[in-house]
C-alpha atoms as a PDB file:
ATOM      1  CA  UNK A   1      -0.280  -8.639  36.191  1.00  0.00           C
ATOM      2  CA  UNK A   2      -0.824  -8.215  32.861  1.00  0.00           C
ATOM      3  CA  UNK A   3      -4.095  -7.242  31.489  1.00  0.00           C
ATOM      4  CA  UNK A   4      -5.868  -7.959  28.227  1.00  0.00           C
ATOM      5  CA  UNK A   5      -6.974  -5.400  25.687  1.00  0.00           C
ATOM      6  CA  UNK A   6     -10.472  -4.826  25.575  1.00  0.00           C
ATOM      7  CA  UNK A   7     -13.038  -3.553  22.888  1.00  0.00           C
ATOM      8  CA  UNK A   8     -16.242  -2.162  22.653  1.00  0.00           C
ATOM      9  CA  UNK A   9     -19.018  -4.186  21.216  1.00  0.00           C
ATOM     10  CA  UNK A  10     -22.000  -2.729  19.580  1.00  0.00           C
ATOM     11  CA  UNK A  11     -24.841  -5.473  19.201  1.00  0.00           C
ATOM     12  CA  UNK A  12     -26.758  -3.163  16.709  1.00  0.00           C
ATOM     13  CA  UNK A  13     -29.894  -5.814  17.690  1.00  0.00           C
ATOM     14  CA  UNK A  14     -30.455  -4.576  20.354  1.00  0.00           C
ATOM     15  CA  UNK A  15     -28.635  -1.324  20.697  1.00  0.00           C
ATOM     16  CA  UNK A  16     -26.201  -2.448  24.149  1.00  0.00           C
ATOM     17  CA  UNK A  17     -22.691  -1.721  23.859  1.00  0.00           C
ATOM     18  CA  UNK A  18     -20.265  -3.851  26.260  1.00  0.00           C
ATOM     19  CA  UNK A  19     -16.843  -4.189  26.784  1.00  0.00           C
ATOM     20  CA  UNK A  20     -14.897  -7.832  25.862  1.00  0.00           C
ATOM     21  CA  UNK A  21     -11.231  -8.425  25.787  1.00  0.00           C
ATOM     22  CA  UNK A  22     -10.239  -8.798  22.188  1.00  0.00           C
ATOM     23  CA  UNK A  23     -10.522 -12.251  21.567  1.00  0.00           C
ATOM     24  CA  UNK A  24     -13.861 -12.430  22.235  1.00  0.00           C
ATOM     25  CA  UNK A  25     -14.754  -9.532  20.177  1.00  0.00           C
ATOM     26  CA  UNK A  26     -12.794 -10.639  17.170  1.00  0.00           C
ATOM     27  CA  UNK A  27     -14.840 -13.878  17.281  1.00  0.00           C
ATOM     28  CA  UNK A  28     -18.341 -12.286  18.257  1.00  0.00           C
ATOM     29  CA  UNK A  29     -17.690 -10.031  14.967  1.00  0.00           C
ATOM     30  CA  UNK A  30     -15.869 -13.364  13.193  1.00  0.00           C
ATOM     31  CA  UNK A  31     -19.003 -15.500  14.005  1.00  0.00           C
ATOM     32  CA  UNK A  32     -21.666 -12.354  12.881  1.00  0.00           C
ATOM     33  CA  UNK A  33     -19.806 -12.217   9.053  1.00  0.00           C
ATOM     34  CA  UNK A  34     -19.601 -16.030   9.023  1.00  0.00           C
ATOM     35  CA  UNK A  35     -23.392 -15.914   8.624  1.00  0.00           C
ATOM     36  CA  UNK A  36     -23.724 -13.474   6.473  1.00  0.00           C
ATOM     37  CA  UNK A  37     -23.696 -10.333   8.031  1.00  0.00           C
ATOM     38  CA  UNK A  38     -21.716  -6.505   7.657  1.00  0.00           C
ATOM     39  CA  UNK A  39     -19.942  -5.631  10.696  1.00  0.00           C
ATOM     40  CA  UNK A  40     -18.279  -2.212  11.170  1.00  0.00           C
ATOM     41  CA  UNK A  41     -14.663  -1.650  12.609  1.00  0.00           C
ATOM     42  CA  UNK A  42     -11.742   0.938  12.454  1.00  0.00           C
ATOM     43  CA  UNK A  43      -8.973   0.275  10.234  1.00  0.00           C
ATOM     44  CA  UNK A  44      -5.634   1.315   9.373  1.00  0.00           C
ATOM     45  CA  UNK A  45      -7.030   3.396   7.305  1.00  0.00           C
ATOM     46  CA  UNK A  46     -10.296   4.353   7.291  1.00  0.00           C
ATOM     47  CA  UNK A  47     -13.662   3.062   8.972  1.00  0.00           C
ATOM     48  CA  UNK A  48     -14.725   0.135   7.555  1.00  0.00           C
ATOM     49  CA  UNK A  49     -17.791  -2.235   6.861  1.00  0.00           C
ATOM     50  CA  UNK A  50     -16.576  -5.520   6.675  1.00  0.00           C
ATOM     51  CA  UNK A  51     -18.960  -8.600   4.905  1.00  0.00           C
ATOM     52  CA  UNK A  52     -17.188 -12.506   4.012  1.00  0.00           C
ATOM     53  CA  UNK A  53     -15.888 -12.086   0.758  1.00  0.00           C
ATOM     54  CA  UNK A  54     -16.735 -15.379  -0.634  1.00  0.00           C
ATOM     55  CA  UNK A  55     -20.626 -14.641   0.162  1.00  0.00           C
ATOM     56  CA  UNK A  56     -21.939 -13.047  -2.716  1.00  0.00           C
ATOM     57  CA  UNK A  57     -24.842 -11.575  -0.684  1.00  0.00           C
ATOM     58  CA  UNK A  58     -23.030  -9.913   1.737  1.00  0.00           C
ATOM     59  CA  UNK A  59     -20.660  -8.659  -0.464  1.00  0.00           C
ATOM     60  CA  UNK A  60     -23.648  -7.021  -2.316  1.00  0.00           C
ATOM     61  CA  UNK A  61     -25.119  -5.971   1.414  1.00  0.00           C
ATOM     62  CA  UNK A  62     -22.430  -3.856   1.261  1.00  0.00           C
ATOM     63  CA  UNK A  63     -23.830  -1.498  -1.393  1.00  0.00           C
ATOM     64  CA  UNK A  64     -26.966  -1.667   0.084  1.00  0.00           C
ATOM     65  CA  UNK A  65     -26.055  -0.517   3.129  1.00  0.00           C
ATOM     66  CA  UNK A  66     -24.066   2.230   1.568  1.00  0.00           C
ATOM     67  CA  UNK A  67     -26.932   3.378  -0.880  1.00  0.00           C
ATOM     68  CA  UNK A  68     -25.061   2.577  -3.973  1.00  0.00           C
ATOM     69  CA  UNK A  69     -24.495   0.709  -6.784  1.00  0.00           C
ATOM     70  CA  UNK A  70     -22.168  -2.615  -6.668  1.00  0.00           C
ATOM     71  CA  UNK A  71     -20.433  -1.807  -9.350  1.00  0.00           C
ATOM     72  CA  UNK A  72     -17.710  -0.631  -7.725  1.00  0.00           C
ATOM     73  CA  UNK A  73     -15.922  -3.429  -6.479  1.00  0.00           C
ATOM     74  CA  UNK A  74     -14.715  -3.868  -2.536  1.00  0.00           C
ATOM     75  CA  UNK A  75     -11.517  -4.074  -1.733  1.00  0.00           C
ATOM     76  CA  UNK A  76     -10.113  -7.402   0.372  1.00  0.00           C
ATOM     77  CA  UNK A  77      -8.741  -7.345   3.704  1.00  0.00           C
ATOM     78  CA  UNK A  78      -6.295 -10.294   4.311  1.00  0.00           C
ATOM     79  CA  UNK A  79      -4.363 -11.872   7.347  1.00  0.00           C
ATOM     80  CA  UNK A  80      -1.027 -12.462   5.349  1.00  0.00           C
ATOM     81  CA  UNK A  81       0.682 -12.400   2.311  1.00  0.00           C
ATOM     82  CA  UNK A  82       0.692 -16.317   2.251  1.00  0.00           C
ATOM     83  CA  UNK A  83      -3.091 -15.604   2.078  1.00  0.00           C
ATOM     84  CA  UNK A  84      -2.346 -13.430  -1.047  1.00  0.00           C
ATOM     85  CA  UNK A  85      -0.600 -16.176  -3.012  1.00  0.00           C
ATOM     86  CA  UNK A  86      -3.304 -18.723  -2.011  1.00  0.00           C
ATOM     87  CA  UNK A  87      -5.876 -16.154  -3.862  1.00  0.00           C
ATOM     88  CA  UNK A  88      -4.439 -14.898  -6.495  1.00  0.00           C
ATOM     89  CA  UNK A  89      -3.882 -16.195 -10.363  1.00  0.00           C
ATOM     90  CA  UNK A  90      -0.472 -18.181 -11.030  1.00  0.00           C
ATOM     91  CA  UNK A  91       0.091 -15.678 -13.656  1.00  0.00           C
ATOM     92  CA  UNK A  92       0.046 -12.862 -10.635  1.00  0.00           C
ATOM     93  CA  UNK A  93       3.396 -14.039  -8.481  1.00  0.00           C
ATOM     94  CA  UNK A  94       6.073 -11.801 -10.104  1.00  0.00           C
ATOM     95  CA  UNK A  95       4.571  -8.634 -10.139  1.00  0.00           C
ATOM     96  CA  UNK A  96       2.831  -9.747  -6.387  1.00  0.00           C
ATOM     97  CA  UNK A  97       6.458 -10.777  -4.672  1.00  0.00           C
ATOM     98  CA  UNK A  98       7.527  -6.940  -6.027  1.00  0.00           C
ATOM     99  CA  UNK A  99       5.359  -5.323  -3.603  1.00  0.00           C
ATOM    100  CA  UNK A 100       4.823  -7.688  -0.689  1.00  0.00           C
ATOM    101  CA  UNK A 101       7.518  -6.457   1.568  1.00  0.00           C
ATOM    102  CA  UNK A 102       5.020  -3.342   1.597  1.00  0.00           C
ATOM    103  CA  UNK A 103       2.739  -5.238   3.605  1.00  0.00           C
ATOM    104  CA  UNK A 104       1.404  -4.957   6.365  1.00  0.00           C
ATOM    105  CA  UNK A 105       0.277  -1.431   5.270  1.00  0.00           C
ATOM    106  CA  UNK A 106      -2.016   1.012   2.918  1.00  0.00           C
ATOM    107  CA  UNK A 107      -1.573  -0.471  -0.364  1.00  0.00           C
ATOM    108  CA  UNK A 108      -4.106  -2.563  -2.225  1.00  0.00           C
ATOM    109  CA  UNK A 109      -3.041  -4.273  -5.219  1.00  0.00           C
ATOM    110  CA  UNK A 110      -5.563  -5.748  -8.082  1.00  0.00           C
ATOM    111  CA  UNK A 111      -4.838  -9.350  -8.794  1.00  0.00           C
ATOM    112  CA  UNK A 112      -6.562 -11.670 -11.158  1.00  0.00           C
ATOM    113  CA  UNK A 113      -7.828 -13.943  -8.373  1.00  0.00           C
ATOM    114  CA  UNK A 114      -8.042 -17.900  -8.625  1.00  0.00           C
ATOM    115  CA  UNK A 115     -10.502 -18.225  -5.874  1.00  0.00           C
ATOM    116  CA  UNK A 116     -14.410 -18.026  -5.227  1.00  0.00           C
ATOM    117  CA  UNK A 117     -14.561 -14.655  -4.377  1.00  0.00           C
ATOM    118  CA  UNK A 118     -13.347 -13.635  -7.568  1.00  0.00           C
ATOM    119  CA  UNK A 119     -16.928 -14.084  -8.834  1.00  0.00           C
ATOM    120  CA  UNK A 120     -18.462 -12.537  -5.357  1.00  0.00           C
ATOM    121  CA  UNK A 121     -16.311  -9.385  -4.751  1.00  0.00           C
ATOM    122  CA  UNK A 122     -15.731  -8.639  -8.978  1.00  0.00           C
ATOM    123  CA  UNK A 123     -17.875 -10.713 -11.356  1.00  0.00           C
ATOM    124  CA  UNK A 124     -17.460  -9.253 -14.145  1.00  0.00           C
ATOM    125  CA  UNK A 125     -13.763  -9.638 -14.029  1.00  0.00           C
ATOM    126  CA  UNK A 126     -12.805 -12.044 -11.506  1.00  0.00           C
ATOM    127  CA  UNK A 127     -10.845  -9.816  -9.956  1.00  0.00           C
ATOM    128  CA  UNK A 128      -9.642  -8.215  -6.611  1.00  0.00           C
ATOM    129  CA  UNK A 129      -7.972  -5.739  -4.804  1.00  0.00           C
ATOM    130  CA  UNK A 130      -5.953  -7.476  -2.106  1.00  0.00           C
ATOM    131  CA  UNK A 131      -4.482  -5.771   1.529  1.00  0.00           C
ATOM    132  CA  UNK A 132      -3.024  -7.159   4.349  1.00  0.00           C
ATOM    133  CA  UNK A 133      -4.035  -4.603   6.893  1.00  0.00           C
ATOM    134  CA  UNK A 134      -0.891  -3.403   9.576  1.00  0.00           C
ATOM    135  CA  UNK A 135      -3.112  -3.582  12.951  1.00  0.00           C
ATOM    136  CA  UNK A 136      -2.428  -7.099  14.582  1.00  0.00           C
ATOM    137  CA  UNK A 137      -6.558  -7.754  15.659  1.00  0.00           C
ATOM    138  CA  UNK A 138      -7.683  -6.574  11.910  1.00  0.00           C
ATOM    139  CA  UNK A 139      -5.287  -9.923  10.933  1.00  0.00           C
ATOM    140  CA  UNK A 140      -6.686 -12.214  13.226  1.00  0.00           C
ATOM    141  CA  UNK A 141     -10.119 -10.369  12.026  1.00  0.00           C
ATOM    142  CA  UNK A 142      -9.762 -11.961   8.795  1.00  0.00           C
ATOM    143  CA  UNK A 143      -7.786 -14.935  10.167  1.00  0.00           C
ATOM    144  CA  UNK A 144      -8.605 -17.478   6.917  1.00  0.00           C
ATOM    145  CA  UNK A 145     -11.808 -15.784   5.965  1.00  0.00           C
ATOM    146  CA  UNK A 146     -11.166 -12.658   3.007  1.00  0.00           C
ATOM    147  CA  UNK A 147     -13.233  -9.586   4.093  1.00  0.00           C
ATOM    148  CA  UNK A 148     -14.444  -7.265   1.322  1.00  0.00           C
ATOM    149  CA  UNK A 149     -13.840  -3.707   3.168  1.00  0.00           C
ATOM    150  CA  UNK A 150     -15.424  -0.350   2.239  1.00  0.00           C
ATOM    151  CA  UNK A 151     -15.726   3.073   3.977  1.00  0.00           C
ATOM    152  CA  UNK A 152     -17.832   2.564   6.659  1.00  0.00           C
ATOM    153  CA  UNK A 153     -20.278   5.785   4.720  1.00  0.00           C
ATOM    154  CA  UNK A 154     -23.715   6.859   3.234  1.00  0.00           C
ATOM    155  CA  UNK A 155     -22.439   6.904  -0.423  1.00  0.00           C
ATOM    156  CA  UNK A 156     -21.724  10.186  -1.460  1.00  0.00           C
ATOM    157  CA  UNK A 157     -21.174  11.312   2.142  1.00  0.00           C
ATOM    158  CA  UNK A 158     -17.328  12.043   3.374  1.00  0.00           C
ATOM    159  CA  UNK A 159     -15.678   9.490   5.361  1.00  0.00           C
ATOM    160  CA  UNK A 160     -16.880   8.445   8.813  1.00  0.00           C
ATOM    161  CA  UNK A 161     -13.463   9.554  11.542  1.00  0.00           C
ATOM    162  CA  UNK A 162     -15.616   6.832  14.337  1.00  0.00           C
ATOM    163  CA  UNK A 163     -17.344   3.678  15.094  1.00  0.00           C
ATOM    164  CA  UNK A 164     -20.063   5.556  16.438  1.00  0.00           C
ATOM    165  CA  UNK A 165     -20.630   7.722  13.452  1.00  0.00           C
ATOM    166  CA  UNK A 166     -20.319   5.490  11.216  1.00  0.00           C
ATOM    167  CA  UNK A 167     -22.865   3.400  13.104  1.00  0.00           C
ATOM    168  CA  UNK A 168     -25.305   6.923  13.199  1.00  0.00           C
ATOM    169  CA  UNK A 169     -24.795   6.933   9.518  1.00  0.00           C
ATOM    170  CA  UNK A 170     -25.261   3.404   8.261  1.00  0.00           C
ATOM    171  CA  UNK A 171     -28.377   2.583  10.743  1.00  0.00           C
ATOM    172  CA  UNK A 172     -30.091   6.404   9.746  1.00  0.00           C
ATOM    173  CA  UNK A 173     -34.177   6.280   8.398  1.00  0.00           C
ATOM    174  CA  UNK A 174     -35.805   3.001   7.764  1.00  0.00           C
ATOM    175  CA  UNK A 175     -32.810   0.266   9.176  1.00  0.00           C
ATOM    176  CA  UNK A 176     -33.760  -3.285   7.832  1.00  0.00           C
ATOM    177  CA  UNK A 177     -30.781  -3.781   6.666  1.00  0.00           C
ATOM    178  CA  UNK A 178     -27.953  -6.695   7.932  1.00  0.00           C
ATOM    179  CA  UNK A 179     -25.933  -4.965   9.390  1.00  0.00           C
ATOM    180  CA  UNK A 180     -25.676  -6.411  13.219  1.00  0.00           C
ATOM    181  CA  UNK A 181     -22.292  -5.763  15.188  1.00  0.00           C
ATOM    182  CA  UNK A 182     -19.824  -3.094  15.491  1.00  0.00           C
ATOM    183  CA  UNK A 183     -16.452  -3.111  17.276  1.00  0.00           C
ATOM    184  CA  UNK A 184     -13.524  -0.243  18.321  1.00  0.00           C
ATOM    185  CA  UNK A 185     -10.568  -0.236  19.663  1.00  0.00           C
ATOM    186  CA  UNK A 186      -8.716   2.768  20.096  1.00  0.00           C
ATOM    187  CA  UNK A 187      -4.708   3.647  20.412  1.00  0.00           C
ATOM    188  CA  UNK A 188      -3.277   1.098  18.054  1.00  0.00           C
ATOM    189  CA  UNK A 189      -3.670   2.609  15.071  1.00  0.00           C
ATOM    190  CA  UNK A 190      -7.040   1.837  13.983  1.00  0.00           C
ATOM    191  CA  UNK A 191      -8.862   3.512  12.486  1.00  0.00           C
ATOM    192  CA  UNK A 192      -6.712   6.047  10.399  1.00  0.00           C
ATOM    193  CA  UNK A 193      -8.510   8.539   7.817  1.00  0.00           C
ATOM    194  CA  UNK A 194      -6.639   8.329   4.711  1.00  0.00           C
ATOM    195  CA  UNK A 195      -7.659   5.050   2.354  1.00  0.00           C
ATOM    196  CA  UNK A 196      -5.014   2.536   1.268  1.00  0.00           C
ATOM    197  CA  UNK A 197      -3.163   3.316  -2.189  1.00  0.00           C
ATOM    198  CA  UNK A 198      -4.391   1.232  -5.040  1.00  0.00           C
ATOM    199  CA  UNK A 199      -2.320  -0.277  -7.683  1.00  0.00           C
ATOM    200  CA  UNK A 200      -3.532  -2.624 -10.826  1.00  0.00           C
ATOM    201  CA  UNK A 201      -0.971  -5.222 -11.105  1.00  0.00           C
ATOM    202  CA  UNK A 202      -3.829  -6.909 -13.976  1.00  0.00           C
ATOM    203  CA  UNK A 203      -2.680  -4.083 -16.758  1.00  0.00           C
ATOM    204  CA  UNK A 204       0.704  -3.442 -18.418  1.00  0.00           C
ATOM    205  CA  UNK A 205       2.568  -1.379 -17.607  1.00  0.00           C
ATOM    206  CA  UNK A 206       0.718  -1.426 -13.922  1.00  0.00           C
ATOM    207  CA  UNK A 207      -0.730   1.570 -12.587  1.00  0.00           C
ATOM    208  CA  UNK A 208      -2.207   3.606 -10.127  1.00  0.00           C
ATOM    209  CA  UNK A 209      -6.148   3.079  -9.710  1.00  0.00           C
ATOM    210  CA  UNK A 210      -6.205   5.469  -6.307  1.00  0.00           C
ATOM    211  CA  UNK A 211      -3.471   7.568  -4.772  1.00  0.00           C
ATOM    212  CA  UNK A 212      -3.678   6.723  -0.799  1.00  0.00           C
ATOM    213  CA  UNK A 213      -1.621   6.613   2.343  1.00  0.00           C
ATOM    214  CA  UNK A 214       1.260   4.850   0.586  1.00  0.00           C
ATOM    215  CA  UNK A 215       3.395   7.065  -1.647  1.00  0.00           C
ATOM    216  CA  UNK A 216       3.518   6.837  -5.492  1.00  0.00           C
ATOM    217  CA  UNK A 217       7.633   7.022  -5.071  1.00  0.00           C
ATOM    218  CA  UNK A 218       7.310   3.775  -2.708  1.00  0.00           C
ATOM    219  CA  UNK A 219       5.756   1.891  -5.295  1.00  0.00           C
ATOM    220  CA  UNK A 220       7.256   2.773  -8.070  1.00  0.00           C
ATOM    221  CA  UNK A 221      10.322   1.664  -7.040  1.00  0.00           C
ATOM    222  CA  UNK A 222       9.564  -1.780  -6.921  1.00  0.00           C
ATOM    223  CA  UNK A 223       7.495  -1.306 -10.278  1.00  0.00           C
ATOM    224  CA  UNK A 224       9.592   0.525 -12.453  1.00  0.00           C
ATOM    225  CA  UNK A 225       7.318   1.535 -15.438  1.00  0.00           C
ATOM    226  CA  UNK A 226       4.511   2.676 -12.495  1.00  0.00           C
ATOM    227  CA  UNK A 227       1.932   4.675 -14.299  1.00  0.00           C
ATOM    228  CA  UNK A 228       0.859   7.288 -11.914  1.00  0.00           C
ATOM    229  CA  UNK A 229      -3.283   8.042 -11.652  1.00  0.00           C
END
């Protein structure tokens, strides 16, 4: 008989870790960012600490917890690219349909965005970068709710390689800060070590903002024009 996949669960309240299949998990971490909180989990590309997009304090809890500024925007996890065109600016839908056969995968594109968490994730410019992440559970994660995603890292710090680093990093000196589950899975590709690639589709000709996991050459042939970093 078929079994279901488990996960760890780290209630960061009260320190216990326990095991639930992945459903659960997804909706014990789904139900944590719903009000408000930063939850850490592995990605497809690096660790990451996940808040609700359209909640302007969270979003901002992410700087906090990583001892930096905000003013370097998160980039937005996503179940689908249906999700994509639902967010992003009319104006956005040619360049977007160029590159959305890429996804699922490591690319992140900037899109003027015609949604609330324009103004949470990028005042300044109502802008975001958009990725619909390639590990099935991350989908579900963000299953009709946009998660701004950073490197789950002290700022300044290299990259966190697991949950439970991450979680030694983050929760290090004087904790107060809202940052209440985390969750792993292993063997599914989560969590990789190499950040998405990031391409401004907002500029002309568009260009590369960060060169990641996805190759320049894969991009640039559906922009032709590409302006590498």
């Amino acid at each position: 008989m078929h079994q279901p996949s488990s996960m760890l669960v780290y209630n960061l309240r009260t320190g216990r870790i326990v095991e639930r299949d992945d459903s659960a998990a997804i909706e014990w971490a789904r139900s944590e960012l719903r009000d408000g909180q930063c939850v850490i989990a592995p990605t497809d590309t690096v660790i990451g600490l996940l808040a609700d997009a359209r909640n302007p304090l969270a979003v901002a809890n992410i700087a906090r917890i990583k001892g930096r500024t905000s003013a370097t925007p998160a980039p937005v996890l996503i179940d689908s690219v249906a999700m994509a065109v639902r967010l992003a600016a009319p104006s956005m839908m040619g360049l977007l349909s160029r590159v959305s056969d890429l996804w699922p995968g490591p690319l992140s594109v900037i899109v003027d965005i015609d949604d609330p968490l324009g103004e949470a994730v990028n005042p300044t410019a109502g802008t975001a970068a958009l990725r619909v992440p390639a590990v099935p559970w991350l989908r579900a994660l963000c299953r009709d709710m946009p998660l701004a995603a950073s490197s789950a890292n002290r700022h300044g710090v290299a990259t966190e390689t697991s949950v439970e680093g991450a979680i030694a990093a983050l929760t290090a000196g004087s904790y107060d800060a809202p940052l209440t589950l985390a969750i792993d899975r292993s063997g599914d590709g989560a969590a990789g070590t190499i950040a998405s690639t990031v391409v401004d589709l907002t500029c002309q000709p568009p260009t590369i903002v960060r060169q990641g996991a996805l190759a320049y050459e894969i991009v640039a042939e559906r922009l032709p024009g590409l302006q590498p970093r």
